[in-house]
C-alpha atoms as a PDB file:
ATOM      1  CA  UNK A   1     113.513 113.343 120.724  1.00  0.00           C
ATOM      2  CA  UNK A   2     116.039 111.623 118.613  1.00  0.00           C
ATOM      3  CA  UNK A   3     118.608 114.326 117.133  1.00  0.00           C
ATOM      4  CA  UNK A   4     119.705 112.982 113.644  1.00  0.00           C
ATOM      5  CA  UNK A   5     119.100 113.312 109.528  1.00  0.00           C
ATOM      6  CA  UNK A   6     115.897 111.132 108.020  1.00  0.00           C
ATOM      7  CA  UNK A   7     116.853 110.109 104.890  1.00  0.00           C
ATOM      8  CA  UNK A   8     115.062 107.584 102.484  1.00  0.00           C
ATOM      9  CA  UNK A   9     116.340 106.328  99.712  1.00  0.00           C
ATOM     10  CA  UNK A  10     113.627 105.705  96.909  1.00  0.00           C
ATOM     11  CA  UNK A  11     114.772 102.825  94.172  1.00  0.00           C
ATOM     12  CA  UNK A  12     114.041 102.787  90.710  1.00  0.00           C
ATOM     13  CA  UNK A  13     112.232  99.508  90.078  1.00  0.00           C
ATOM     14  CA  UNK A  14     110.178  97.659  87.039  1.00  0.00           C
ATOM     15  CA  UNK A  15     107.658  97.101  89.342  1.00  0.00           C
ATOM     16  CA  UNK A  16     106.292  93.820  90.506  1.00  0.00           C
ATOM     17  CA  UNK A  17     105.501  92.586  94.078  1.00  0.00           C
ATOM     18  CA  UNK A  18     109.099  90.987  94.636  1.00  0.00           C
ATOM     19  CA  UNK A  19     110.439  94.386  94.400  1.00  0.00           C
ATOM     20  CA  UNK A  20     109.267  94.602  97.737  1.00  0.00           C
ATOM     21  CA  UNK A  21     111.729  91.741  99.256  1.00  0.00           C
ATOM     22  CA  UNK A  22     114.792  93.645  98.414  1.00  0.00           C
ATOM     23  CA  UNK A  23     114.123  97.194  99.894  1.00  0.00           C
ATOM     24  CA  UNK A  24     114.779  97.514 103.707  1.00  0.00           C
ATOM     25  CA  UNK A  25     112.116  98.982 105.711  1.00  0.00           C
ATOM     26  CA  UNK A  26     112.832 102.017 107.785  1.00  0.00           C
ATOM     27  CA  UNK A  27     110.655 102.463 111.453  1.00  0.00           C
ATOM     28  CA  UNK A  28     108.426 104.270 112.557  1.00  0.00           C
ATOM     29  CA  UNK A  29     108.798 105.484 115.963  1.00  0.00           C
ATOM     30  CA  UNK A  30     106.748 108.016 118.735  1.00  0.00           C
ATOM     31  CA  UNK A  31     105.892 110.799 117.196  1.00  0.00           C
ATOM     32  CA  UNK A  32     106.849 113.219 119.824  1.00  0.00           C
ATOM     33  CA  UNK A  33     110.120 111.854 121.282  1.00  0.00           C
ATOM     34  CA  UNK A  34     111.372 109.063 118.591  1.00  0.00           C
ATOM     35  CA  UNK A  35     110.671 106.003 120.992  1.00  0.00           C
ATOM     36  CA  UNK A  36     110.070 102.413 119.632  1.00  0.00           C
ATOM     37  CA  UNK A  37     106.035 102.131 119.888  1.00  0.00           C
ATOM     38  CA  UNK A  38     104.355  99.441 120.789  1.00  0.00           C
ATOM     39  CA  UNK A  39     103.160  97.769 117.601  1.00  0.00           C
ATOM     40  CA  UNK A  40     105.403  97.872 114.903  1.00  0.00           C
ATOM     41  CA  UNK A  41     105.155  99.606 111.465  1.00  0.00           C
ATOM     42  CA  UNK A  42     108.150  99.474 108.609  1.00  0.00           C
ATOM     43  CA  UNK A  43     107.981 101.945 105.401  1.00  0.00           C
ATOM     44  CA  UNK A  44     109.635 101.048 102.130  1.00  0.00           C
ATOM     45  CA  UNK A  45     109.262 103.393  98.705  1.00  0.00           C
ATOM     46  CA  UNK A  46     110.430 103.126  95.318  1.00  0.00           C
ATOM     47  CA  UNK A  47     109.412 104.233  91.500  1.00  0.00           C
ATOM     48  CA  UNK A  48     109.264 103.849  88.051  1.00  0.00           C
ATOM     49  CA  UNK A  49     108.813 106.324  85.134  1.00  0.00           C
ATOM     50  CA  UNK A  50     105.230 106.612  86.511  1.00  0.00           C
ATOM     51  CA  UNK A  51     103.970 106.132  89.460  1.00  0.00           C
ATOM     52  CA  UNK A  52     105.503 106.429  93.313  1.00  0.00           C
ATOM     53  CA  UNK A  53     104.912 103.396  95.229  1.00  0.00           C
ATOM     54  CA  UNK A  54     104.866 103.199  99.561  1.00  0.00           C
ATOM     55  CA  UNK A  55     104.385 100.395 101.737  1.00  0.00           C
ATOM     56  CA  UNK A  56     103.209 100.079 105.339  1.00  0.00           C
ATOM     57  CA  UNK A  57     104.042  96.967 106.962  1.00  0.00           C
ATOM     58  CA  UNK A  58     102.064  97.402 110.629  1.00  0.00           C
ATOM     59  CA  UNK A  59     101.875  94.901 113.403  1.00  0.00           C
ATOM     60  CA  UNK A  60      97.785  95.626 114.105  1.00  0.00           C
ATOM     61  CA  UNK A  61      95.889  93.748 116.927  1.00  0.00           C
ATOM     62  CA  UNK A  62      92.838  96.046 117.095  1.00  0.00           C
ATOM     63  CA  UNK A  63      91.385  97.499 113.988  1.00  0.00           C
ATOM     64  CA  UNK A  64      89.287 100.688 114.733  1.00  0.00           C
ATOM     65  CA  UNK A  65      87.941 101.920 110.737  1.00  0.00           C
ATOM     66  CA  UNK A  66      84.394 102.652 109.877  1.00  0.00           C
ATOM     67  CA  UNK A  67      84.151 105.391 107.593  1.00  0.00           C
ATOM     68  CA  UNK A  68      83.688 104.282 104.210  1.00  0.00           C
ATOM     69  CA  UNK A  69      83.456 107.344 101.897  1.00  0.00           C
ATOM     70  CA  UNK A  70      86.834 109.550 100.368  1.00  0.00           C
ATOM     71  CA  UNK A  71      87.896 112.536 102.426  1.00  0.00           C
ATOM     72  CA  UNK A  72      86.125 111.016 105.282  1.00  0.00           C
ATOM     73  CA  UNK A  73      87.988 112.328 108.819  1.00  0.00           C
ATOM     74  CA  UNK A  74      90.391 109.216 108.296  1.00  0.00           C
ATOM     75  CA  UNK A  75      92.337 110.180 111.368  1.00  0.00           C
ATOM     76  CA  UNK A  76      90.028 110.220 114.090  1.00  0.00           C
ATOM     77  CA  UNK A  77      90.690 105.848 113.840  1.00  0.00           C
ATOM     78  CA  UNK A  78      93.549 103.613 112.445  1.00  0.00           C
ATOM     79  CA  UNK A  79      95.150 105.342 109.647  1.00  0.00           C
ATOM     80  CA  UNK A  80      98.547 105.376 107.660  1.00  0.00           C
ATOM     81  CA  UNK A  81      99.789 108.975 106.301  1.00  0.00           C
ATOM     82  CA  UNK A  82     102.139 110.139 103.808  1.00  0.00           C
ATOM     83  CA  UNK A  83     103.148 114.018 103.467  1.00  0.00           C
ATOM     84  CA  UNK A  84     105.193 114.750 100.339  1.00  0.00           C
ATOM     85  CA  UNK A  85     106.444 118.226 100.029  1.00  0.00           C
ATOM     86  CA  UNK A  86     107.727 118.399  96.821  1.00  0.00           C
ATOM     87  CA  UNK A  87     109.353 122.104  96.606  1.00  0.00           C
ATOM     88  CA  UNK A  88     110.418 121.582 100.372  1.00  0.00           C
ATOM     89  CA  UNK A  89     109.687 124.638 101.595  1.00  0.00           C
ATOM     90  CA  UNK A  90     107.056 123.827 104.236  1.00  0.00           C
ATOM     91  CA  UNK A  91     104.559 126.030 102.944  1.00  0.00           C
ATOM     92  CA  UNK A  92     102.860 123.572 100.375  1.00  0.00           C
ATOM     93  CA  UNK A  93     102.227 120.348 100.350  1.00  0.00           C
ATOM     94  CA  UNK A  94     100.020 116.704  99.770  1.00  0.00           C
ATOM     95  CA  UNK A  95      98.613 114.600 102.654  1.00  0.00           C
ATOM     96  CA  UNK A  96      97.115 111.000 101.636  1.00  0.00           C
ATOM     97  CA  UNK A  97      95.461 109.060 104.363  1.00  0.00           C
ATOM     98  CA  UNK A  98      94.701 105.564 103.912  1.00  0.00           C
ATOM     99  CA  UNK A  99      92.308 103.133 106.346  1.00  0.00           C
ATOM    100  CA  UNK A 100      92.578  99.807 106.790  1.00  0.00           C
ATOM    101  CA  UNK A 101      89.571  99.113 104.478  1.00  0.00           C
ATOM    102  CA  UNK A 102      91.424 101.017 101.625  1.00  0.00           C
ATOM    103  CA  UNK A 103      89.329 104.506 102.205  1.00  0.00           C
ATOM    104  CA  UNK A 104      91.192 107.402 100.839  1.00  0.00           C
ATOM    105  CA  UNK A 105      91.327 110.862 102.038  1.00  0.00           C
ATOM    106  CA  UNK A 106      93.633 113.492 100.413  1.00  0.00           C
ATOM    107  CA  UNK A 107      94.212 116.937 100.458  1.00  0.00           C
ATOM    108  CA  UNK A 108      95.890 120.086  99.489  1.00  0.00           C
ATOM    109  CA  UNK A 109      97.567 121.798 102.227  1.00  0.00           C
ATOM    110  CA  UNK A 110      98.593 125.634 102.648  1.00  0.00           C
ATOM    111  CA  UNK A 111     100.799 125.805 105.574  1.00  0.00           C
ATOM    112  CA  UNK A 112     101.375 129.391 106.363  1.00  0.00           C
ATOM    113  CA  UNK A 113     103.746 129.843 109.617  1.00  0.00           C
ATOM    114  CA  UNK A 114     100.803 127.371 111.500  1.00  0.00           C
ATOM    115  CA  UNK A 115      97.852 128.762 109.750  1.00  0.00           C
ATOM    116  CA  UNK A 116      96.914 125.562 107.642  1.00  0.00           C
ATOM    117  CA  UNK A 117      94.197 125.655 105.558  1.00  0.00           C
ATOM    118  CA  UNK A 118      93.505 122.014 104.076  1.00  0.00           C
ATOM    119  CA  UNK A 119      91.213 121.915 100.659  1.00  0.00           C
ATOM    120  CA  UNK A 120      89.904 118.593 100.123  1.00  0.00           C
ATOM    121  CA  UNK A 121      88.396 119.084  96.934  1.00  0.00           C
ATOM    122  CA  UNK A 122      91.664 118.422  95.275  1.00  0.00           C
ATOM    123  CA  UNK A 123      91.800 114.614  94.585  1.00  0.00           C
ATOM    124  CA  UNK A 124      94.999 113.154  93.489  1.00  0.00           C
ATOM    125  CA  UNK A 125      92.973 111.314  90.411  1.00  0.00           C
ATOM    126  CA  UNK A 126      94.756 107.723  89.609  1.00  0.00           C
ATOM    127  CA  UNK A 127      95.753 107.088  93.274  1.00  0.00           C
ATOM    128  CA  UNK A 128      95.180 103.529  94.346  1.00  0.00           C
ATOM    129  CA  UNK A 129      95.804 101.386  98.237  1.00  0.00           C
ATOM    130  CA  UNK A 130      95.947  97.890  98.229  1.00  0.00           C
ATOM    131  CA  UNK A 131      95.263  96.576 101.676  1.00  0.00           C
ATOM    132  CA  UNK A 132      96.507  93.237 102.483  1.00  0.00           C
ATOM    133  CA  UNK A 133      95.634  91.475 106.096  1.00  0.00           C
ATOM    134  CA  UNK A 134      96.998  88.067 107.630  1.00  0.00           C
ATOM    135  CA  UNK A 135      96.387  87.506 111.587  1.00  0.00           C
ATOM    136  CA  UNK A 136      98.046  90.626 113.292  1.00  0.00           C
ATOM    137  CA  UNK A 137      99.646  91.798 110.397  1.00  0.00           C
ATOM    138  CA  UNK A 138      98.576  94.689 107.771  1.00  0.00           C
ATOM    139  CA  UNK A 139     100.206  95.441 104.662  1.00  0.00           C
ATOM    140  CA  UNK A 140      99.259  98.803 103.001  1.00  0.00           C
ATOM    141  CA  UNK A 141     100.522  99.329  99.092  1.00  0.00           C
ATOM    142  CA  UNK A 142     100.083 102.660  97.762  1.00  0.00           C
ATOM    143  CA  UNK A 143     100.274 103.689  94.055  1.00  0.00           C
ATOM    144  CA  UNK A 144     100.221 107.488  93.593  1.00  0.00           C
ATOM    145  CA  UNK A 145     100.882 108.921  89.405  1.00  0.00           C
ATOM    146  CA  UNK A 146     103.843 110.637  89.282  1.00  0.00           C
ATOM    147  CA  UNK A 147     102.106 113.469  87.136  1.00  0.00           C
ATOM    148  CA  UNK A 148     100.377 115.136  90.029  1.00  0.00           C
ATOM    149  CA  UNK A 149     103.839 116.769  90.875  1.00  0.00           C
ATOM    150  CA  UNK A 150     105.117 119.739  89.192  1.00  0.00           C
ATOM    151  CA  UNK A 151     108.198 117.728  87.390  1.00  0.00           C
ATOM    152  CA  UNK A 152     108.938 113.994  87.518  1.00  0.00           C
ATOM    153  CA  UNK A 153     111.953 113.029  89.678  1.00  0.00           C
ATOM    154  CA  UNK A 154     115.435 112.106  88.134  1.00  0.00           C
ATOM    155  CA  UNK A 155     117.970 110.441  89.550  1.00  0.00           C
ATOM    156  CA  UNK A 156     119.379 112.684  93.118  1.00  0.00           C
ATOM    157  CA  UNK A 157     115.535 114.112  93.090  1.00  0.00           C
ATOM    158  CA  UNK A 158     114.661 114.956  96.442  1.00  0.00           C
ATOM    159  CA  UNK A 159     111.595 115.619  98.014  1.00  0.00           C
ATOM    160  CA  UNK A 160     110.659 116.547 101.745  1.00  0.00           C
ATOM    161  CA  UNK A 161     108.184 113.993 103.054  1.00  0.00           C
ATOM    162  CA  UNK A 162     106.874 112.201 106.412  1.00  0.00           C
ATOM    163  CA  UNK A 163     105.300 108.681 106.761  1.00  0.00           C
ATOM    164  CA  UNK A 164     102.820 108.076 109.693  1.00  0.00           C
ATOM    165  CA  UNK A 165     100.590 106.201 111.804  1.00  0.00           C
ATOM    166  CA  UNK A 166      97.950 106.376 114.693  1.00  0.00           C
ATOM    167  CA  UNK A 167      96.718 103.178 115.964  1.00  0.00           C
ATOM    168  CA  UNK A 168      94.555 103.047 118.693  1.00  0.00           C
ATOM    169  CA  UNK A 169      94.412  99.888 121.306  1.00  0.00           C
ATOM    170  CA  UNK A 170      92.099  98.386 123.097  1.00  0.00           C
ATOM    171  CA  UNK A 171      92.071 100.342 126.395  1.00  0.00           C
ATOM    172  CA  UNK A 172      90.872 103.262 123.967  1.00  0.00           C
ATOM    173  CA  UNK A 173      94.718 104.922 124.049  1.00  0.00           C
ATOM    174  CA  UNK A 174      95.479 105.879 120.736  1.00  0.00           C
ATOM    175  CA  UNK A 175      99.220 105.650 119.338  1.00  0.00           C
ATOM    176  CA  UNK A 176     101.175 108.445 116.940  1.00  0.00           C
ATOM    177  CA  UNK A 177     103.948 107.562 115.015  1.00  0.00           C
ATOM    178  CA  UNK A 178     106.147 108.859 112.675  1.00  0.00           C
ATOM    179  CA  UNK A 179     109.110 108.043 110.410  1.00  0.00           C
ATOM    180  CA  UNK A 180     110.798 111.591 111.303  1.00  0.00           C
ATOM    181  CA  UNK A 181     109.471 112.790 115.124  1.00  0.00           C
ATOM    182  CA  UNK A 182     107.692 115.895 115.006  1.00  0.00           C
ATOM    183  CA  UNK A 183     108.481 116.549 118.855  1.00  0.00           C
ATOM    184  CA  UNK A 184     104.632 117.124 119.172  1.00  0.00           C
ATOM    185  CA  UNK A 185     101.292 115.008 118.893  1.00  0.00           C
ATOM    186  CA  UNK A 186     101.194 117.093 115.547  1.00  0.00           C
ATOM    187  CA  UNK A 187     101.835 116.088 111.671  1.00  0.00           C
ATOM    188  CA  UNK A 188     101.732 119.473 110.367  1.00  0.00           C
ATOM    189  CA  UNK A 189     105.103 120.547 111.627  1.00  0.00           C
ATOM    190  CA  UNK A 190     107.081 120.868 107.907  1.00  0.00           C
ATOM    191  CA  UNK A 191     110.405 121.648 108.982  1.00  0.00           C
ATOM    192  CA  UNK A 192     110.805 118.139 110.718  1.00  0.00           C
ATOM    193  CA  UNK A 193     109.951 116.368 107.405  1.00  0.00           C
ATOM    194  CA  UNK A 194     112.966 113.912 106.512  1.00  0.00           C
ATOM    195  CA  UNK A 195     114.284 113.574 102.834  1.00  0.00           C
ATOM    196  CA  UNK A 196     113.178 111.146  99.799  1.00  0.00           C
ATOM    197  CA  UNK A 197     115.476 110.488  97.936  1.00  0.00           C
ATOM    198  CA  UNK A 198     115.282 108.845  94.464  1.00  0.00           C
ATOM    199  CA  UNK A 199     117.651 107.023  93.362  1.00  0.00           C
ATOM    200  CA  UNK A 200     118.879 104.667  90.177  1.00  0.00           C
ATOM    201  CA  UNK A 201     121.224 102.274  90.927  1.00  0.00           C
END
């Protein structure tokens, strides 16, 4: 696995979809041992005074989403993830999962030394996906309200957070990525979270 810092700058924006065109996207890569995967998938983040935004950029050939309802077991088919940790200390934190036909699922998560217990009755009210698909390409645009978190960021905030993806192919192999490599087929592993940072420039 790939031995180095993961650290994402966040840009304060007035938002508009051209902000988009001049943030560079960071990879995702193998989830256990930081390898390029197969098809593609490029994160970008930045704010305002109100709301967090994230975008998924995936190369998608084979679309495997059928559940239709919030909180639905998003992850057992073609999903994007965000974890945001905002206290960074691994013990606490948010998980959004988004399908490709803009089904939600989020969730409180206690994370105590592996025990996780995962309370889905917390909704993250406000929180919007925009799904956008062209040929072999998906674009996922996420909108989360910056009051769900115990303070809004400043400038040189910084918050502990992971961005992933599992995609499965055809042959029924299923593929786990991850901005920072856990060094397992596992999400839940805190302590190999990278850094958002936000930033004004």
């Amino acid at each position: 696995m790939t031995e180095r810092s993961y650290e994402l700058d966040c840009v304060f924006v007035d938002y508009e979809d051209k902000v988009w065109e001049r943030i560079e996207p960071a990879p995702l890569v193998d989830v256990v041992d930081g390898r390029p995967v197969r098809e593609a998938t490029g994160i970008k983040a930045c704010w305002d005074d109100d709301f967090l935004y994230v975008r998924f950029d995936c190369e998608d050939s084979y679309t495997v989403a059928t559940y239709t309802k919030r909180d639905d077991p998003l992850y057992d088919q073609d999903v994007v993830e965000l974890f945001i940790d905002e206290e960074g200390n691994g013990s606490r934190y948010m998980e959004f999962e988004f399908s490709p036909h803009e089904v939600i699922f989020d969730a409180m998560i206690d994370n105590r030394e592996g025990h996780i217990t995962i309370d889905t009755e917390w909704d993250a009210e406000g929180l919007e996906v925009e799904v956008r698909t062209e040929e072999n390409q998906r674009t996922y645009i996420i909108r989360l309200p910056l009051s769900h978190f115990w303070s809004r960021p400043e400038h040189g905030t910084t918050w502990r957070v992971n961005f992933y993806r599992i995609d499965e192919q055809r042959d029924g192999t299923r593929e786990y990525q991850a901005w920072s490599p856990t060094g397992a087929i596992n999400y839940h592993i805190p302590s190999r979270f990278g850094t958002l940072r936000f930033v004004r420039r």
